[in-house]
N, C-alpha and C. Protein backbone atom coordinates (compact mmCIF):
# COMPACT_ATOMS: atom_id res chain seq x y z
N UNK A 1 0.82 -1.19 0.00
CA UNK A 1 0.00 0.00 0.00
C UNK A 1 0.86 1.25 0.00
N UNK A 2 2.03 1.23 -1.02
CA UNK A 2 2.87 1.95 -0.69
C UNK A 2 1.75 3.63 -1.74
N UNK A 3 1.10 3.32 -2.87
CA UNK A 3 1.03 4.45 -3.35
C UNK A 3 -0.62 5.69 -2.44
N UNK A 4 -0.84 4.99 -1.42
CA UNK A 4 -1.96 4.94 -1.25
C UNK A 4 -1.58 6.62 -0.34
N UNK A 5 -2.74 7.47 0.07
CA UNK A 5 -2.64 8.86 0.51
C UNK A 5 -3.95 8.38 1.73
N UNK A 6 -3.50 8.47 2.62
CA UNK A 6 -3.99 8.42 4.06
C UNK A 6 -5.07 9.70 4.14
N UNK A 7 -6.40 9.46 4.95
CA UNK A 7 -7.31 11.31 4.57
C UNK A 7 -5.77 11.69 6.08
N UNK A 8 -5.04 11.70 6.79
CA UNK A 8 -4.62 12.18 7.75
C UNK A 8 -3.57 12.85 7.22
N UNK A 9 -3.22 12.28 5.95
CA UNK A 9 -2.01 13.03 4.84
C UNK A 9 -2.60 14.03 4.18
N UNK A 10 -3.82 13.69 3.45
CA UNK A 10 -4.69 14.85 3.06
C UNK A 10 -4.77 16.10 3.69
N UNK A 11 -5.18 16.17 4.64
CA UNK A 11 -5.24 16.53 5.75
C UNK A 11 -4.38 17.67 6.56
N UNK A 12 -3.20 17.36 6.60
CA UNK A 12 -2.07 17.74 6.87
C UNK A 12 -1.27 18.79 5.60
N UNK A 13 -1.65 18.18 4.13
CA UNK A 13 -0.95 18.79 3.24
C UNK A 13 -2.16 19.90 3.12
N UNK A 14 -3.30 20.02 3.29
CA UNK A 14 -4.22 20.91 3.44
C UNK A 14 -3.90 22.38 4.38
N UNK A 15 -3.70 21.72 5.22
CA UNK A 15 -2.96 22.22 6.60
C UNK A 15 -1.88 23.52 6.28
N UNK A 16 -0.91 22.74 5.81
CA UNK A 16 0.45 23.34 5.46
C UNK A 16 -0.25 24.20 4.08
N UNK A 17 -0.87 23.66 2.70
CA UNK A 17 -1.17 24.99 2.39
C UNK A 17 -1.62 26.26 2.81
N UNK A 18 -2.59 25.85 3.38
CA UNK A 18 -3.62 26.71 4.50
C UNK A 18 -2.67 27.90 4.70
N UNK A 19 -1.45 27.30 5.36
CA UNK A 19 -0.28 27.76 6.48
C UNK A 19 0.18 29.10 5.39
N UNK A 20 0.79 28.31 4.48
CA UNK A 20 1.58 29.36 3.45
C UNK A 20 0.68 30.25 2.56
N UNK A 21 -0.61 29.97 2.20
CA UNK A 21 -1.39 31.10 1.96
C UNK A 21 -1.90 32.21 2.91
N UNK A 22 -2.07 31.85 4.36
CA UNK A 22 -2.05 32.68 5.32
C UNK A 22 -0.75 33.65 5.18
N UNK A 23 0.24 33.22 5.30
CA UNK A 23 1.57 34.07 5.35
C UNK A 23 1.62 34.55 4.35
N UNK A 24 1.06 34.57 3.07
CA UNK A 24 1.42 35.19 1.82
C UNK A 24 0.07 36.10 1.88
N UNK A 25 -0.73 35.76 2.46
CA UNK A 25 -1.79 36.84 2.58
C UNK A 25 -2.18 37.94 3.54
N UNK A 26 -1.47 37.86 4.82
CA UNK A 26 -1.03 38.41 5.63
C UNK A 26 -0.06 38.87 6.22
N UNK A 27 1.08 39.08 4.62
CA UNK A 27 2.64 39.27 4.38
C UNK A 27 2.98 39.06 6.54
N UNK A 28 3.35 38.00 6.50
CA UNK A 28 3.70 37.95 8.01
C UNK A 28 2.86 38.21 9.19
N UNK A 29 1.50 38.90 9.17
CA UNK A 29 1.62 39.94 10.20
C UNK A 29 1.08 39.25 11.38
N UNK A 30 0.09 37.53 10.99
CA UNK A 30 0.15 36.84 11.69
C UNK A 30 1.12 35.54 12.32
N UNK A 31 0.74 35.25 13.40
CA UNK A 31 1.95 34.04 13.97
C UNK A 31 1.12 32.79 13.37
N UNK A 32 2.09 31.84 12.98
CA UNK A 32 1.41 30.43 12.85
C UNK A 32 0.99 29.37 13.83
N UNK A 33 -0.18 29.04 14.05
CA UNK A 33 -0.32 28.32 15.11
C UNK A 33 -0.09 26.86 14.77
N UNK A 34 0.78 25.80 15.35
CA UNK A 34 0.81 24.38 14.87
C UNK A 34 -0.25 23.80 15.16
N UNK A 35 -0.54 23.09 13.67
CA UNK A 35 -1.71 21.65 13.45
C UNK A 35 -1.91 21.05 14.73
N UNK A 36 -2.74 20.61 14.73
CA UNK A 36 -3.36 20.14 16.22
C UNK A 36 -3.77 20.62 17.49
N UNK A 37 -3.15 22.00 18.08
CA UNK A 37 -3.53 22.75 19.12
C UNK A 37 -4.44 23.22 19.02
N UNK A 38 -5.49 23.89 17.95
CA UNK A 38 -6.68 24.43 18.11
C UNK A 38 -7.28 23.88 16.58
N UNK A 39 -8.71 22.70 16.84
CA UNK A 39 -9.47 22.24 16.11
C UNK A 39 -10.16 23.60 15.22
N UNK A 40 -10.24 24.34 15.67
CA UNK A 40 -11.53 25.84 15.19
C UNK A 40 -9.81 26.46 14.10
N UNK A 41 -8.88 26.21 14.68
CA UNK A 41 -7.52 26.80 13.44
C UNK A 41 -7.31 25.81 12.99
N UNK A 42 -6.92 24.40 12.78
CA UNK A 42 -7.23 23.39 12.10
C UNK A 42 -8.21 23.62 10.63
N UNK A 43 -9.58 23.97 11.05
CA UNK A 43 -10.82 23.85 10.08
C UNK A 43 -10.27 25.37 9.27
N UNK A 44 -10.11 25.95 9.61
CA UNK A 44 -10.00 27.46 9.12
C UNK A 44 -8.81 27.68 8.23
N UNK A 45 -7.74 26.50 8.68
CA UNK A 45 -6.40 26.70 7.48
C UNK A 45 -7.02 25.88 6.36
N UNK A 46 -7.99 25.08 7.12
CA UNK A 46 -7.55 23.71 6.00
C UNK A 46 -8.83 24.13 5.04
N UNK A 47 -9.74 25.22 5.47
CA UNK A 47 -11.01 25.39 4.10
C UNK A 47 -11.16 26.58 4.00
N UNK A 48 -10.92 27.77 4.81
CA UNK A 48 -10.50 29.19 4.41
C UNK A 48 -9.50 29.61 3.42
N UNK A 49 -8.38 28.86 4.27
CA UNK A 49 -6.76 29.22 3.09
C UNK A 49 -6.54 28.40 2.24
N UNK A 50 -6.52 26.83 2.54
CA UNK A 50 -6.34 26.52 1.58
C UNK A 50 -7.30 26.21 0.35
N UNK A 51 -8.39 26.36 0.89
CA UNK A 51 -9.37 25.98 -0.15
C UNK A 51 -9.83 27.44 -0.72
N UNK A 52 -10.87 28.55 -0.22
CA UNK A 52 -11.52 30.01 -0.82
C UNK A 52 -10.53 30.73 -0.90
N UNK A 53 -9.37 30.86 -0.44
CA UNK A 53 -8.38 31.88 -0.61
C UNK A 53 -7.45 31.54 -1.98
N UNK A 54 -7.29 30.42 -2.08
CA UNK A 54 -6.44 29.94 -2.56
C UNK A 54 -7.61 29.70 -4.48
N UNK A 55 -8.69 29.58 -4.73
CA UNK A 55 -9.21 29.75 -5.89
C UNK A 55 -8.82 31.10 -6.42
N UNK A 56 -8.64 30.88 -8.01
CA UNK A 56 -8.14 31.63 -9.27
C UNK A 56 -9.28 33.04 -9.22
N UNK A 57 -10.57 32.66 -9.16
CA UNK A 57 -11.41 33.86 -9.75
C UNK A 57 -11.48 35.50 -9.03
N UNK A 58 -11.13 35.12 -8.17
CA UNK A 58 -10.96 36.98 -7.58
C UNK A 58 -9.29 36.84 -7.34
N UNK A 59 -8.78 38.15 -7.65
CA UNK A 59 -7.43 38.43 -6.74
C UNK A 59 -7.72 38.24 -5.64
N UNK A 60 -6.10 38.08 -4.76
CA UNK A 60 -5.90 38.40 -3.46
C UNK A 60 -6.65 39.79 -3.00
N UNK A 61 -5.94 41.22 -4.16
CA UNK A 61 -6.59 42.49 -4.37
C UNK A 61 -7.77 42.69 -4.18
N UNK A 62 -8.57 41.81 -5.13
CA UNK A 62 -9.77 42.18 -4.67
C UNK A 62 -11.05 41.52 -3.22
N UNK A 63 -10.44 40.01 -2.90
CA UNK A 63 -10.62 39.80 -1.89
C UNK A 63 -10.35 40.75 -0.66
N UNK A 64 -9.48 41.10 -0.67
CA UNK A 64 -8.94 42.45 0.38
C UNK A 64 -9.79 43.24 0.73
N UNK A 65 -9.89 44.08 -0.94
CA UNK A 65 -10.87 45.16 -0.63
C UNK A 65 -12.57 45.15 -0.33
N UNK A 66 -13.20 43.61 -0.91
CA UNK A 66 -14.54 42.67 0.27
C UNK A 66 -14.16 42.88 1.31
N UNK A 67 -13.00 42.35 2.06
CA UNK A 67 -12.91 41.95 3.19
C UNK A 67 -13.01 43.44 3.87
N UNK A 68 -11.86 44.24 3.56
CA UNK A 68 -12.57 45.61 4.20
C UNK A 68 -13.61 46.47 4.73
N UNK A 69 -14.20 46.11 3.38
CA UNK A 69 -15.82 46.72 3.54
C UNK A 69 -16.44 46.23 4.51
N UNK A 70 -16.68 44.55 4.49
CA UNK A 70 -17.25 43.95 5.31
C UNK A 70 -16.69 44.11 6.90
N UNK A 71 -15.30 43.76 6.90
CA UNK A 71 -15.05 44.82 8.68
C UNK A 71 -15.13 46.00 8.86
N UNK A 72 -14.97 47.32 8.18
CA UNK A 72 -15.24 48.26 8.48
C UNK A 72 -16.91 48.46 8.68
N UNK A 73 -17.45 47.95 8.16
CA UNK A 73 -19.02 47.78 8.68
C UNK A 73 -19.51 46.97 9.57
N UNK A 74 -18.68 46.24 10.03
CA UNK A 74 -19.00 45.38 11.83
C UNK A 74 -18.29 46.54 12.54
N UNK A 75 -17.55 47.59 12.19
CA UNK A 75 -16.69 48.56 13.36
C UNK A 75 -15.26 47.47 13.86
N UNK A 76 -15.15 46.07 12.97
CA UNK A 76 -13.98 45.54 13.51
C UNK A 76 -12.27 46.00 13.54
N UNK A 77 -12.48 47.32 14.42
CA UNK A 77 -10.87 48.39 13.91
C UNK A 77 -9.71 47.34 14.06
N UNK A 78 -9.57 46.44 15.16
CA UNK A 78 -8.22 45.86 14.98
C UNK A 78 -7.94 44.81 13.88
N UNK A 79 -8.90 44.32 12.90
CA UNK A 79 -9.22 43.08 11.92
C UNK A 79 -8.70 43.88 10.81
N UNK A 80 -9.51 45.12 10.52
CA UNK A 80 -9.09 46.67 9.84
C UNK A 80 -7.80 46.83 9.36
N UNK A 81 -7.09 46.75 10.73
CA UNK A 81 -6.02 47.12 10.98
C UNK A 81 -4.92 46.01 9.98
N UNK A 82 -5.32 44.85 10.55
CA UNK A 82 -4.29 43.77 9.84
C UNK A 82 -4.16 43.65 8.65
N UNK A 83 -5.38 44.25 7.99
CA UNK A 83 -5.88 44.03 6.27
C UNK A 83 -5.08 45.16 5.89
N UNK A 84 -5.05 46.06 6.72
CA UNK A 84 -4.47 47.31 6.13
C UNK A 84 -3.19 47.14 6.20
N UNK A 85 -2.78 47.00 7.02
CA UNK A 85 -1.21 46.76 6.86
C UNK A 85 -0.66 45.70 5.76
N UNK A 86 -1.20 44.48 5.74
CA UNK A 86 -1.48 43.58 5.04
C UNK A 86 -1.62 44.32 3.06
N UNK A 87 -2.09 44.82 3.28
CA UNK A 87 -2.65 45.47 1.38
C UNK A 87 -1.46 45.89 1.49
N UNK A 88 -1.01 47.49 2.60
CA UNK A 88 0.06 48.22 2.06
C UNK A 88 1.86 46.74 1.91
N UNK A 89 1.82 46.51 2.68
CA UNK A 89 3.10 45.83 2.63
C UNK A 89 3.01 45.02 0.97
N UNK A 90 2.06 44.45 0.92
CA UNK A 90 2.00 43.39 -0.33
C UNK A 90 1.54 44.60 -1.52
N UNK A 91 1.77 46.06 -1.21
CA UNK A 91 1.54 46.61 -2.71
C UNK A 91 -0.12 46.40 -3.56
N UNK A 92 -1.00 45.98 -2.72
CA UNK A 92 -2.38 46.32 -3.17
C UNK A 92 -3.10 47.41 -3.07
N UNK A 93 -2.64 47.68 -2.05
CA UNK A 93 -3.22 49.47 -2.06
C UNK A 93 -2.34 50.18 -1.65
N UNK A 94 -1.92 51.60 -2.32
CA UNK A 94 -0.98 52.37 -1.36
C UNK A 94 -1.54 53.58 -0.54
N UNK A 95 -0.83 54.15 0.18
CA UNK A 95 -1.51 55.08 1.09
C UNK A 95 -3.11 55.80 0.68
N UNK A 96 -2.97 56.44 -0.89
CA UNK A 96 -4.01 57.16 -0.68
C UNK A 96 -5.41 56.19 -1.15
N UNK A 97 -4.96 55.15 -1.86
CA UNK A 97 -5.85 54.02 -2.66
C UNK A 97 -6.58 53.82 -0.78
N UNK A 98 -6.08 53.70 0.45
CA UNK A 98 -6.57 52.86 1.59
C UNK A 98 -7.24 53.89 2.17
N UNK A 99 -6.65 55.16 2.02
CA UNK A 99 -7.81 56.16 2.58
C UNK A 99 -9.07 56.45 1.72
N UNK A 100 -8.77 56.13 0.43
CA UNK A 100 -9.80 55.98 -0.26
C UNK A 100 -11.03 55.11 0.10
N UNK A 101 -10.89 53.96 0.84
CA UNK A 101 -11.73 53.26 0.76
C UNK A 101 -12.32 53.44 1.67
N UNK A 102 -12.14 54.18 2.92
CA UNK A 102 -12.66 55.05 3.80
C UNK A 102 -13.48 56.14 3.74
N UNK A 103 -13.23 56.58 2.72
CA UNK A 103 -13.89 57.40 1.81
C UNK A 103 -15.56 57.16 1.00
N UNK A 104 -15.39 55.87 0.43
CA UNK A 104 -16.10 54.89 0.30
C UNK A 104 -17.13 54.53 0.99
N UNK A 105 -16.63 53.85 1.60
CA UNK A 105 -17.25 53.02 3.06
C UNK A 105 -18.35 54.21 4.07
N UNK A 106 -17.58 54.99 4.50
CA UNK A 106 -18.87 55.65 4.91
C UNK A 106 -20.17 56.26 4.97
N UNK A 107 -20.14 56.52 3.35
CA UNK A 107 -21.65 56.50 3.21
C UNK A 107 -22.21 54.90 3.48
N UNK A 108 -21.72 53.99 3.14
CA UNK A 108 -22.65 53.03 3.07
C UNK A 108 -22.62 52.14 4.50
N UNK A 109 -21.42 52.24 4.90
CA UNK A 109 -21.49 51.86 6.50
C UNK A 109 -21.94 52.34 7.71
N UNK A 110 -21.55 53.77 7.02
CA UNK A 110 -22.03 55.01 8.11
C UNK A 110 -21.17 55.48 8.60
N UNK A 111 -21.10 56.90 8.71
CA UNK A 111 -19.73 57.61 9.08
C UNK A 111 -19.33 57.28 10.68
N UNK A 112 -20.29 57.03 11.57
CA UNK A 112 -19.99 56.86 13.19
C UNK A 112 -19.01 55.31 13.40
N UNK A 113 -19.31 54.68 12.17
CA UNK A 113 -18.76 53.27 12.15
C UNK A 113 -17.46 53.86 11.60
N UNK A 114 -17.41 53.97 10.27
CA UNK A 114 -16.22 54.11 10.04
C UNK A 114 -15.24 55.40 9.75
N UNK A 115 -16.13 56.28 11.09
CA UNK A 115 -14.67 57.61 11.19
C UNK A 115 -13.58 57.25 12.30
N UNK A 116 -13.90 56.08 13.03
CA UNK A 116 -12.87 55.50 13.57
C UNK A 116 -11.58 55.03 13.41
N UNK A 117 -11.71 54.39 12.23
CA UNK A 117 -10.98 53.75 11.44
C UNK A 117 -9.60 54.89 10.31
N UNK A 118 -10.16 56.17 10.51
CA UNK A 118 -9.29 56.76 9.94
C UNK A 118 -8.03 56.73 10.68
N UNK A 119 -8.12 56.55 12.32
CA UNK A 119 -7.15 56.40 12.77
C UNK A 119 -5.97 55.47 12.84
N UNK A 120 -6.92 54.14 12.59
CA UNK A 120 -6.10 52.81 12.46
C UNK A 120 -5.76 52.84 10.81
N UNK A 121 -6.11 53.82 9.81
CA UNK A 121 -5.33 53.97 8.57
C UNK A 121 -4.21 54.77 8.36
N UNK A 122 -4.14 55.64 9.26
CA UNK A 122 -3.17 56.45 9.37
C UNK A 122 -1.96 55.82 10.19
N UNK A 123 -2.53 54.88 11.42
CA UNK A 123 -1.40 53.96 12.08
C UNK A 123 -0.97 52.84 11.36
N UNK A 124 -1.57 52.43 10.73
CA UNK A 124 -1.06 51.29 9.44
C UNK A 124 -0.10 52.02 8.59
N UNK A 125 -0.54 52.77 7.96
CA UNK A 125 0.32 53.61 6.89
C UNK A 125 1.80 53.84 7.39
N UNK A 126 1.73 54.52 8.72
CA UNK A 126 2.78 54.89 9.41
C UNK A 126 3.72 54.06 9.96
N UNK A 127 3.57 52.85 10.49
CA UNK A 127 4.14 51.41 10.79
C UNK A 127 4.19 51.05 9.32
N UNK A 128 3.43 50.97 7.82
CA UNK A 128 4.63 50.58 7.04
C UNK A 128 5.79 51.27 6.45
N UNK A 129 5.51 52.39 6.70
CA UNK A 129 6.32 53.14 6.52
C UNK A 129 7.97 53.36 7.14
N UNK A 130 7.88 53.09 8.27
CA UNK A 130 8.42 53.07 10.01
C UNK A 130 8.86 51.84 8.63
N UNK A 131 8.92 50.93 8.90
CA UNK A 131 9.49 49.45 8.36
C UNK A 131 9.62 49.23 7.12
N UNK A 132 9.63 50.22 6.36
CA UNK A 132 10.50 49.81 4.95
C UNK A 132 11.63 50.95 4.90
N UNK A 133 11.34 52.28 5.91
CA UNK A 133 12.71 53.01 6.08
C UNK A 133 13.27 52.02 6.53
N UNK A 134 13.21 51.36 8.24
CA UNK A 134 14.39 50.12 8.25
C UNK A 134 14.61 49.76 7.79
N UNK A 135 14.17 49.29 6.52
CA UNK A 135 14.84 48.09 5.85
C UNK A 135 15.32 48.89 4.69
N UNK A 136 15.51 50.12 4.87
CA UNK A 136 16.60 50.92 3.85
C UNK A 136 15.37 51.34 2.11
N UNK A 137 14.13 50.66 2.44
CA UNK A 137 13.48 50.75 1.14
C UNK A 137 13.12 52.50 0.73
N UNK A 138 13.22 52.37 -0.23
CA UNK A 138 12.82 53.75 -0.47
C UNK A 138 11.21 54.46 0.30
N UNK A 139 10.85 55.48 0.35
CA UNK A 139 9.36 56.01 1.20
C UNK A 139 8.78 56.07 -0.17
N UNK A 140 8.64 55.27 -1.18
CA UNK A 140 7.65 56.32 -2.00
C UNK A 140 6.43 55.66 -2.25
N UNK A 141 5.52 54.76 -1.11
CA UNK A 141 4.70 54.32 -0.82
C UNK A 141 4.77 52.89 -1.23
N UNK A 142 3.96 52.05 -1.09
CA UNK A 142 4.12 50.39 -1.27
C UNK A 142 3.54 50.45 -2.66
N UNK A 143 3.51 51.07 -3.59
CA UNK A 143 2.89 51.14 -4.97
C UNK A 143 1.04 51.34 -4.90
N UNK A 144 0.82 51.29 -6.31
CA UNK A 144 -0.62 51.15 -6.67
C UNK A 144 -1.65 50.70 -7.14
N UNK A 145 -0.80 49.45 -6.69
CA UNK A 145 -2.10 48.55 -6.17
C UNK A 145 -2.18 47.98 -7.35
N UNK A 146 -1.92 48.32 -8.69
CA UNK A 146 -2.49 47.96 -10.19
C UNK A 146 -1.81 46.31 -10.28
N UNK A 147 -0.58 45.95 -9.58
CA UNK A 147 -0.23 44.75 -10.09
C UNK A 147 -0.91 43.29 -9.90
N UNK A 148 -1.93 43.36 -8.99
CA UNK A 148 -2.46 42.53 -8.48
C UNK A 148 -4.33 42.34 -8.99
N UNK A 149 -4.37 43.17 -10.23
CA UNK A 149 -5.91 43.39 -10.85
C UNK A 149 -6.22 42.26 -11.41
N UNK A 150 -7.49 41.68 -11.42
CA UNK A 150 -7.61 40.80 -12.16
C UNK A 150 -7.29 40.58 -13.88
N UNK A 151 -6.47 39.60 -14.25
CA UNK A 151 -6.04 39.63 -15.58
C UNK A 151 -4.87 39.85 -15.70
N UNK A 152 -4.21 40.22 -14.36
CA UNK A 152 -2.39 40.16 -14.01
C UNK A 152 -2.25 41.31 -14.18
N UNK A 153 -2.60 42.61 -14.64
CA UNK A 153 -2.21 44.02 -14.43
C UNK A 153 -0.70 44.15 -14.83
N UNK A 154 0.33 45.30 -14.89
CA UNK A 154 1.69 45.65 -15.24
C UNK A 154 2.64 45.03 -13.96
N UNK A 155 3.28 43.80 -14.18
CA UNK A 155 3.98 43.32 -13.47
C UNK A 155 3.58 42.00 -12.30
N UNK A 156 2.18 41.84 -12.72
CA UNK A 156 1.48 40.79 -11.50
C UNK A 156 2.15 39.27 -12.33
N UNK A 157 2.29 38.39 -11.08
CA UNK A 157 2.43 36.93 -11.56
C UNK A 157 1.18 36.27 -11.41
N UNK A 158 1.03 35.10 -11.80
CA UNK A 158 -0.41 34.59 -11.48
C UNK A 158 -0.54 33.67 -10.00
N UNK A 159 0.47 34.09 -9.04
CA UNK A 159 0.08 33.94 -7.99
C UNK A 159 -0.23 34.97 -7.06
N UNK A 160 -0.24 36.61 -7.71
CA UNK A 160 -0.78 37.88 -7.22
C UNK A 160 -1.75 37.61 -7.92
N UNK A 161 -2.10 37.14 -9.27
CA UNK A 161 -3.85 37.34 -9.25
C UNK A 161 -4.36 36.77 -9.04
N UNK A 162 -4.16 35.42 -7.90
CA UNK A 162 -5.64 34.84 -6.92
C UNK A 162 -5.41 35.87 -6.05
């Protein structure tokens, strides 16, 4: 039974995608929790990341900017927060593209929901900023966002346009 795939192998290689689409979608900003310690992170690598995140038909890009909308209209500022940092580092939105969507969002969320949030865009912006001077990168924002459009945009690979 040497060619045979165990569901516990399945399973596991599910897992580990899960793992590396998380980190590529959250350029770092979360910690990885190991397989087995929490069943509820278990289910969530293995059919969030590796399975809906990981399909061809929307960008990463434009998943992002759903996902935004939809927390900035629960008022979720620290979830906000991660996406935002998250877009700017990975070059999906740059500074003014993220205040833009703030811009956006409040008529339809409502300004009491999301005039909060200007703050946690301005602290995102500023922490990536703060961290690509360390790392010697130039300030002239994380780009605009165009490489990651659906259809591969100027410079996207086709693993920026899931």
């Amino acid at each position: 039974m040497t060619g045979e795939v165990h569901q516990g192998d399945q399973a596991s290689e599910a897992y580990r995608r899960g793992q590396e689409r998380l980190g590529e979608i959250y350029a770092g900003e979360l910690a990885d929790i190991p397989e087995g310690l929490l069943a509820f992170n278990d289910v969530m690598m293995r059919t969030l990341f590796a399975e809906v995140w990981d399909r061809d038909v929307l960008s990463i890009r434009d998943r992002r900017l759903l996902l935004l909308g939809v927390i900035a209209a629960r008022g979720a500022a620290d979830a906000f927060a991660v996406h935002a940092r998250a877009a700017l580092r990975r070059g999906e939105l740059d500074a003014d593209g993220l205040r833009e969507t703030l811009v956006l969002l409040a008529p339809y969320a409502g300004y009491p929901v999301v005039a909060p949030l200007i703050g946690v865009v301005e602290q995102a912006i500023a922490e990536v900023a703060a961290d690509r001077a360390a790392d010697g990168a130039p300030d002239d924002g994380p780009g605009d966002g165009s490489g990651d459009a659906p259809g591969g945009g100027p410079g996207a690979t086709d693993d920026e346009a899931r």
